[in-house]
Structure formats: structure tokens, C-alpha cells
Protein backbone atom coordinates (compact mmCIF):
# COMPACT_ATOMS: atom_id res chain seq x y z
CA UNK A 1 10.08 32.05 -48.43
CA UNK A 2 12.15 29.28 -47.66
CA UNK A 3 11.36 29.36 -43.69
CA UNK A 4 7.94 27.79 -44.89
CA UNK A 5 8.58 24.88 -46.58
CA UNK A 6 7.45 22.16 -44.90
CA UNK A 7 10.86 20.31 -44.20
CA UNK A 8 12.11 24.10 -43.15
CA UNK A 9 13.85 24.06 -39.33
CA UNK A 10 11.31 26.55 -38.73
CA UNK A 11 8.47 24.37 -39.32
CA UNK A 12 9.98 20.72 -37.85
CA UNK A 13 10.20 22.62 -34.81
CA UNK A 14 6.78 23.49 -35.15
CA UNK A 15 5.15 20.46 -36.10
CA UNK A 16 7.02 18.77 -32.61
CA UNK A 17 5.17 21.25 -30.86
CA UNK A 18 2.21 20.83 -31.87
CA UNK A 19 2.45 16.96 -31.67
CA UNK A 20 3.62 17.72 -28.01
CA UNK A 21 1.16 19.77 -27.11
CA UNK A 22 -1.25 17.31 -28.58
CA UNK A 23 0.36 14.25 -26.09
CA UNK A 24 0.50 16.26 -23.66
CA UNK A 25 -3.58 16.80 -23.61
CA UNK A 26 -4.01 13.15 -24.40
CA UNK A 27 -2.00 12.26 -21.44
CA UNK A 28 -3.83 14.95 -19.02
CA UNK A 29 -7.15 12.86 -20.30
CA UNK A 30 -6.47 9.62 -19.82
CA UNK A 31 -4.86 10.28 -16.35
CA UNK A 32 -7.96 11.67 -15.32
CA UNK A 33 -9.71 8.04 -14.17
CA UNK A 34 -6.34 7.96 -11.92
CA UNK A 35 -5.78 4.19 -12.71
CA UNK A 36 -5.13 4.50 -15.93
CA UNK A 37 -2.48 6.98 -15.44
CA UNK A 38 0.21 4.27 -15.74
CA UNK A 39 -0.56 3.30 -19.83
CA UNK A 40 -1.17 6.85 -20.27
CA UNK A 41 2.53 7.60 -19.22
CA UNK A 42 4.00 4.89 -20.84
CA UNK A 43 2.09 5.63 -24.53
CA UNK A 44 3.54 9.52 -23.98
CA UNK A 45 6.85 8.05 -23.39
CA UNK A 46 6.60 5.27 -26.48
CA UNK A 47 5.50 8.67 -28.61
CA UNK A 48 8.24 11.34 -27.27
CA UNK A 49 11.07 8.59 -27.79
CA UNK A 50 9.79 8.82 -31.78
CA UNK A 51 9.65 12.04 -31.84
CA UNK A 52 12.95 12.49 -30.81
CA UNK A 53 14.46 9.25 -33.06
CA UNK A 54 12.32 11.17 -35.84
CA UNK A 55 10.93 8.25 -36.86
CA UNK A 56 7.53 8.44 -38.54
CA UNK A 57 4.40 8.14 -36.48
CA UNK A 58 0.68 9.38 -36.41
CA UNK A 59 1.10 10.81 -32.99
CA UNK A 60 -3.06 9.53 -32.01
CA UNK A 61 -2.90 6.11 -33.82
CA UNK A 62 0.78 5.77 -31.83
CA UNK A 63 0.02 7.11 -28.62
CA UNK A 64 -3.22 4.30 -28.12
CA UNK A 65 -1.26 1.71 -29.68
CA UNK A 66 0.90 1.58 -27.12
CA UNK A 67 -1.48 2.47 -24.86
CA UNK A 68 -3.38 -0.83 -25.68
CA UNK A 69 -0.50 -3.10 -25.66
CA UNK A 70 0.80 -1.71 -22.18
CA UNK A 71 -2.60 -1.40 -20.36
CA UNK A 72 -2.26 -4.02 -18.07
CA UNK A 73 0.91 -4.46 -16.88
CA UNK A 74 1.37 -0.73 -17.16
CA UNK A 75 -1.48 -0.73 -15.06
CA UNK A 76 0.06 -2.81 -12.18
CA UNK A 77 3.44 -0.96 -12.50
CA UNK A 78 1.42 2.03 -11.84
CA UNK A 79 -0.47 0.59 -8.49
CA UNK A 80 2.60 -0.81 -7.29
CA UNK A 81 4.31 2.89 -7.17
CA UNK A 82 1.31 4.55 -5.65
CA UNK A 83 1.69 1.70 -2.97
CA UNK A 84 4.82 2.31 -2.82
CA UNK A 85 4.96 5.80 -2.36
CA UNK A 86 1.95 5.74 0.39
CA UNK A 87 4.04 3.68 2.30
CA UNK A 88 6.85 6.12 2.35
CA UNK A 89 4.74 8.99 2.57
CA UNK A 90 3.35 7.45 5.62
CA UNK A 91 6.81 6.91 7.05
CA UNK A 92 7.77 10.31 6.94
CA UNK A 93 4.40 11.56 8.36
CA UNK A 94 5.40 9.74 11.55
CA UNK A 95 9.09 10.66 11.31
CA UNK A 96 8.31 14.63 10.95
CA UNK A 97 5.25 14.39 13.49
CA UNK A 98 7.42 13.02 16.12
CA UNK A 99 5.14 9.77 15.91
CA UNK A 100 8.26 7.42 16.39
CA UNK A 101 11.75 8.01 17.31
CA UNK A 102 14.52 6.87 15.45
CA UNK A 103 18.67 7.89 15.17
CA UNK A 104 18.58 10.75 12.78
CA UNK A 105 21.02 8.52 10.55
CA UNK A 106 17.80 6.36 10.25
CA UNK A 107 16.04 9.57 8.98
CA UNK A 108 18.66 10.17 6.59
CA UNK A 109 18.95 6.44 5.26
CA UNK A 110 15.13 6.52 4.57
CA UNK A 111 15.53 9.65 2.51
CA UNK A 112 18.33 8.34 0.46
CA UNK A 113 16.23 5.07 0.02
CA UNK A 114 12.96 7.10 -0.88
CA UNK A 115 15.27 9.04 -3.63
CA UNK A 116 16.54 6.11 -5.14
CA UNK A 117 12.85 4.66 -5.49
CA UNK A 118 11.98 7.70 -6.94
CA UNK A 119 14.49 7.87 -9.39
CA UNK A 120 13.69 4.23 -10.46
CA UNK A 121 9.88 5.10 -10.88
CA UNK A 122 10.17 7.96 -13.32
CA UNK A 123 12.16 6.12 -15.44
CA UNK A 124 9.77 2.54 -15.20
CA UNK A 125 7.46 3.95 -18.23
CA UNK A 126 9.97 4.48 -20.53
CA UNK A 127 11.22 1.41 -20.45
CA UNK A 128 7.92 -0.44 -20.04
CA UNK A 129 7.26 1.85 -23.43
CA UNK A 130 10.05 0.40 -25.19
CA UNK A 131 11.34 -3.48 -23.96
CA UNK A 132 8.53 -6.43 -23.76
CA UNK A 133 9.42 -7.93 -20.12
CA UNK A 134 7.33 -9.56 -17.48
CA UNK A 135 7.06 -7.00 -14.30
CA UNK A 136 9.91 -8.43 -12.51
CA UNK A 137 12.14 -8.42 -15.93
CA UNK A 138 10.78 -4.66 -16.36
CA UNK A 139 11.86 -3.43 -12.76
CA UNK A 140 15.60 -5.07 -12.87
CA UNK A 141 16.10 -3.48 -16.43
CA UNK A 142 14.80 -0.16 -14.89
CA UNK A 143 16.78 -0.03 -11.87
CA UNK A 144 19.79 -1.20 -13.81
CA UNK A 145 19.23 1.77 -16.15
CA UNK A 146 18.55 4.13 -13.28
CA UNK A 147 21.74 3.86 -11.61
CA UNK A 148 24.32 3.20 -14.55
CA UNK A 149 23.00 6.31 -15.93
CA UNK A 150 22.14 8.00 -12.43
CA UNK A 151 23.38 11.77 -13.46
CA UNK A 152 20.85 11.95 -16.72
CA UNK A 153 18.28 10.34 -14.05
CA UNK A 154 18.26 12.98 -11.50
CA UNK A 155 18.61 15.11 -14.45
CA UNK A 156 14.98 14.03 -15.79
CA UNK A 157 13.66 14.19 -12.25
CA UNK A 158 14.31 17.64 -12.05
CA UNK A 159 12.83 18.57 -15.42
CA UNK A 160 10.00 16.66 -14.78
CA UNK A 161 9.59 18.90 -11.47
CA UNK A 162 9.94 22.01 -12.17
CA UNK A 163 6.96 22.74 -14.85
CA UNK A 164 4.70 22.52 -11.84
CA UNK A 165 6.93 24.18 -8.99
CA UNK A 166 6.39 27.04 -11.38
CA UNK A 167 3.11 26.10 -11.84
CA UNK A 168 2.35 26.30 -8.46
CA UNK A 169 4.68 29.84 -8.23
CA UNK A 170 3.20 31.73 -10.66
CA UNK A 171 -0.10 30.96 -12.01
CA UNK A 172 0.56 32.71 -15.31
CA UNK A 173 2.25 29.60 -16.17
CA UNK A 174 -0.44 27.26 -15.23
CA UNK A 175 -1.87 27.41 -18.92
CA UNK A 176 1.77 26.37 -20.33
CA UNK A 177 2.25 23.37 -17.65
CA UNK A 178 -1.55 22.10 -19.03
CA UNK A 179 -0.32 22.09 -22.66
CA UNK A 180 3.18 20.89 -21.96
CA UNK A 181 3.93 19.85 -18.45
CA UNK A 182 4.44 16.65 -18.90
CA UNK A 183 5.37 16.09 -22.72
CA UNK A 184 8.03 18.30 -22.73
CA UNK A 185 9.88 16.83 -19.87
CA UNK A 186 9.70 13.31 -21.53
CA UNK A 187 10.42 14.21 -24.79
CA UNK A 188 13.83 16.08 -23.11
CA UNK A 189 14.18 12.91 -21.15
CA UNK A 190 13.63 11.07 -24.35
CA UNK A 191 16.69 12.95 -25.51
CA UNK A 192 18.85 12.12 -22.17
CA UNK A 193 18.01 7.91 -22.58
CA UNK A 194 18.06 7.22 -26.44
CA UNK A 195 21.92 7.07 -26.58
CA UNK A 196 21.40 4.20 -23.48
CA UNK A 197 18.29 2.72 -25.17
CA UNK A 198 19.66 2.02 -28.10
CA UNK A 199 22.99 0.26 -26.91
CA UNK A 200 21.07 -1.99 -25.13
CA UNK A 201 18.57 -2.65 -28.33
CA UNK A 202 22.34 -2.84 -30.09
CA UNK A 203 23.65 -5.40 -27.78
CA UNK A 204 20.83 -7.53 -27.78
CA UNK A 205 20.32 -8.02 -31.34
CA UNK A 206 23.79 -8.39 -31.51
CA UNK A 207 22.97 -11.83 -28.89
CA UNK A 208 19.82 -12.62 -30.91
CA UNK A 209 19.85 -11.90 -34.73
CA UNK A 210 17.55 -14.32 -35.07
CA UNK A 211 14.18 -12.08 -33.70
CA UNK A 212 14.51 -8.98 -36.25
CA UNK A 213 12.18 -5.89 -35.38
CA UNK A 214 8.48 -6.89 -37.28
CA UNK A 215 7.91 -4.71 -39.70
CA UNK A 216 5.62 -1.58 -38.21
CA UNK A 217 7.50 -1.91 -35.28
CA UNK A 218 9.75 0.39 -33.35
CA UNK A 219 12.51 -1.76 -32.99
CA UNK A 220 12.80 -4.20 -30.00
CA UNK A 221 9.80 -5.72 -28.33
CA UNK A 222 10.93 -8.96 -26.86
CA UNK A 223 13.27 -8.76 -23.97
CA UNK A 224 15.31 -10.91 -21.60
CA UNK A 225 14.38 -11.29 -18.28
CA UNK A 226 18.41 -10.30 -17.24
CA UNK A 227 18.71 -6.78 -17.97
CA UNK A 228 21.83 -6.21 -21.01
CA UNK A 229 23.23 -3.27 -20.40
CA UNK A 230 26.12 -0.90 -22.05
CA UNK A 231 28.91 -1.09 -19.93
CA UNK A 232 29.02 1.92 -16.99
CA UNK A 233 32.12 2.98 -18.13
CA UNK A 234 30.55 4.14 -21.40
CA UNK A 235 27.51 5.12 -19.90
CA UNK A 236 29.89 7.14 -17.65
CA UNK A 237 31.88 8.38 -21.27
CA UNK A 238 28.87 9.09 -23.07
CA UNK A 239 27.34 11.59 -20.54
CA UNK A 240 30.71 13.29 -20.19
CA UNK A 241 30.46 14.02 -23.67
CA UNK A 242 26.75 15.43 -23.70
């Protein structure tokens, strides 16, 4: 029986399951003290882009590895977009309770603005997960990425929404969005990044073949403050080809 061999399709598709399902609880856990929520996202997102490069891991020994070396700044990233989103949270409370009056294009403005942030934070861990930068380094890479790949970004927003919309829907699903809510969405979003990840990894040690991956590693580590970025246009090419 062929289907069970170990390196049967059957049974790779298994085993990322199960190491999904298992990142997925780990996450749920360590998200549960609220502030550390931030290296609990970014270790699921260091893990998922692995899984998806197939490059050998212990999923546990992975996951708090990165979880260690992000925990503080991680941690501040994470602070910064509750802040963040309090602020704009309490900006629309006074818009839709009539609490201040402003031109509806105003309205409108905000709501593109608040989209954009949004659409900049989901995608903060991921890189946080994968380039060393200080904060401010991390954000400009992150925006930069957000935008020149702005399609596959909404794209990941919506995946990473929609477990719990039906979550909230249909309780019958509730058990499925505990085990994979929010694994499966990154490892998917894992799969909509790579191709952009690893130009700019490309590019850079193209500018620096001097600082070679450490062995152990998962490729680059250190990173410019100035993001280094593909060019749009084959951003643009790349996702007309997925």
C-alpha cells in the first residue's frame, strides 16, 4: 500500500496537518496572557513559512525559537497595533454615534486610512518572523511589502477573516476555527508571500555576499534598515501568473 509510505502525498499532507493543528494550539496558548500575543504570531508565522518552503523543522523546538528571539520587539510591535487600532476604533465610535461632525469625504478618507493600517498590520509578523530590523526598519519593510504586493495582501486579510465569520455563523465550526483558525490562514498566506520573500532575501545577498545564512538558520537574519524590494512590476507579473 503505497498511499502509506511515509513520503506518500497522502501522508505529507497529513503530517502538515497535524503540525498545523499543533501551531495552531500553541498559538491559541500563548495568546492567552494577551501581551504576548505578538511573539506568539510571529513564531506561527516563522513555522508556517517552513512548512510551506518544506524545509526541515521540529515544529515545538521552532515555534519557541523564534518565539524567544522575537519576544521583545515582537512584543512592542504588538502594543503599538492595539494602540493603534483603539485609536481608530475610538474614531469611528464618535463618527457613527454622531459624537462629531465631519464631511462624509472625511468619513470615507478615515476608512481608506484604517484599511491600509490594517493591511500593514497583518502582514508586520511575518516579516518580523523572517528579516532582523530595528522597529522602524521592520515597519518600512512591511509597508513596502504591503502595498507592492497589495492584491495577495487583501487576499490574506480575507482568509484570515473568514475562519471566525463562520465561526461566529455557525457554531458547528467553532471546533475547526480552535484547531486551525489561525494556522491555516498563515500557512496559505505563507504560500501568497514566499515568492516576494525570497526576492528580497535574493537581492540582498546578491548586495552582501559577504554575511552567508549561519548554519541552523533559515536564511536571512540581518537586514537593512532601507527596505530592498523586487521591483512592482514583477511583483505585479508574478501575481498575474498565480
Amino acid at each position: 500500500m503505497k498511499f502509506l509510505n511515509i513520503d506518500s502525498p497522502l501522508m505529507v499532507f497529513l503530517g502538515k496537518v497535524a503540525d498545523l493543528m499543533w501551531v495552531n494550539i500553541l498559538t491559541l496558548i500563548l495568546c492567552i496572557p494577551i501581551v504576548t500575543a505578538g511573539a506568539a504570531f510571529t513564531a506561527m508565522h516563522y513555522v508556517c513559512l517552513k512548512i510551506v518552503r518544506d524545509e526541515e523543522c521540529y515544529i515545538t523546538k521552532s515555534y519557541f525559537k523564534s518565539f524567544k528571539e522575537n519576544f521583545g520587539q515582537a512584543t512592542v510591535l504588538w502594543l503599538l497595533m492595539l494602540l493603534v487600532v483603539l485609536i481608530f476604533i475610538g474614531d469611528f465610535y464618535l463618527i457613527l454615534n454622531k459624537l462629531v461632525n465631519l464631511p462624509s469625504w472625511t468619513n470615507m478618507l478615515l476608512l481608506g486610512v484604517a484599511l491600509l493600517v490594517m493591511l500593514v498590520m497583518i502582514m508586520i509578523f511575518p516579516v518580523q518572523a523572517k528579516f532582523a530590523n530595528p522597529i522602524r526598519g521592520t515597519i518600512k519593510l512591511t509597508t513596502a511589502v504591503a502595498i507592492a504586493q497589495l492584491p495577495r495582501t487583501f487576499a490574506y486579510l480575507v482568509l484570515m477573516v473568514v475562519p471566525f465569520v463562520l465561526g461566529y455563523m455557525f457554531y458547528q465550526v467553532i471546533p475547526i476555527v480552535f484547531l486551525f483558525g489561525f494556522s491555516v490562514p498563515a500557512y496559505v498566506g505563507a504560500m501568497l508571500y514566499n515568492k516576494t520573500f525570497k526576492k528580497i532575501e535574493d537581492r540582498y545577498m546578491e548586495e552582501h555576499p559577504e554575511e552567508q545564512p549561519q548554519e541552523e538558520d533559515d536564511g536571512v537574519r540581518i537586514f537593512s534598515d532601507a527596505p530592498i524590494l523586487p521591483d512592482t512590476d514583477e511583483g505585479a507579473k508574478d501575481g498575474d501568473k498565480a
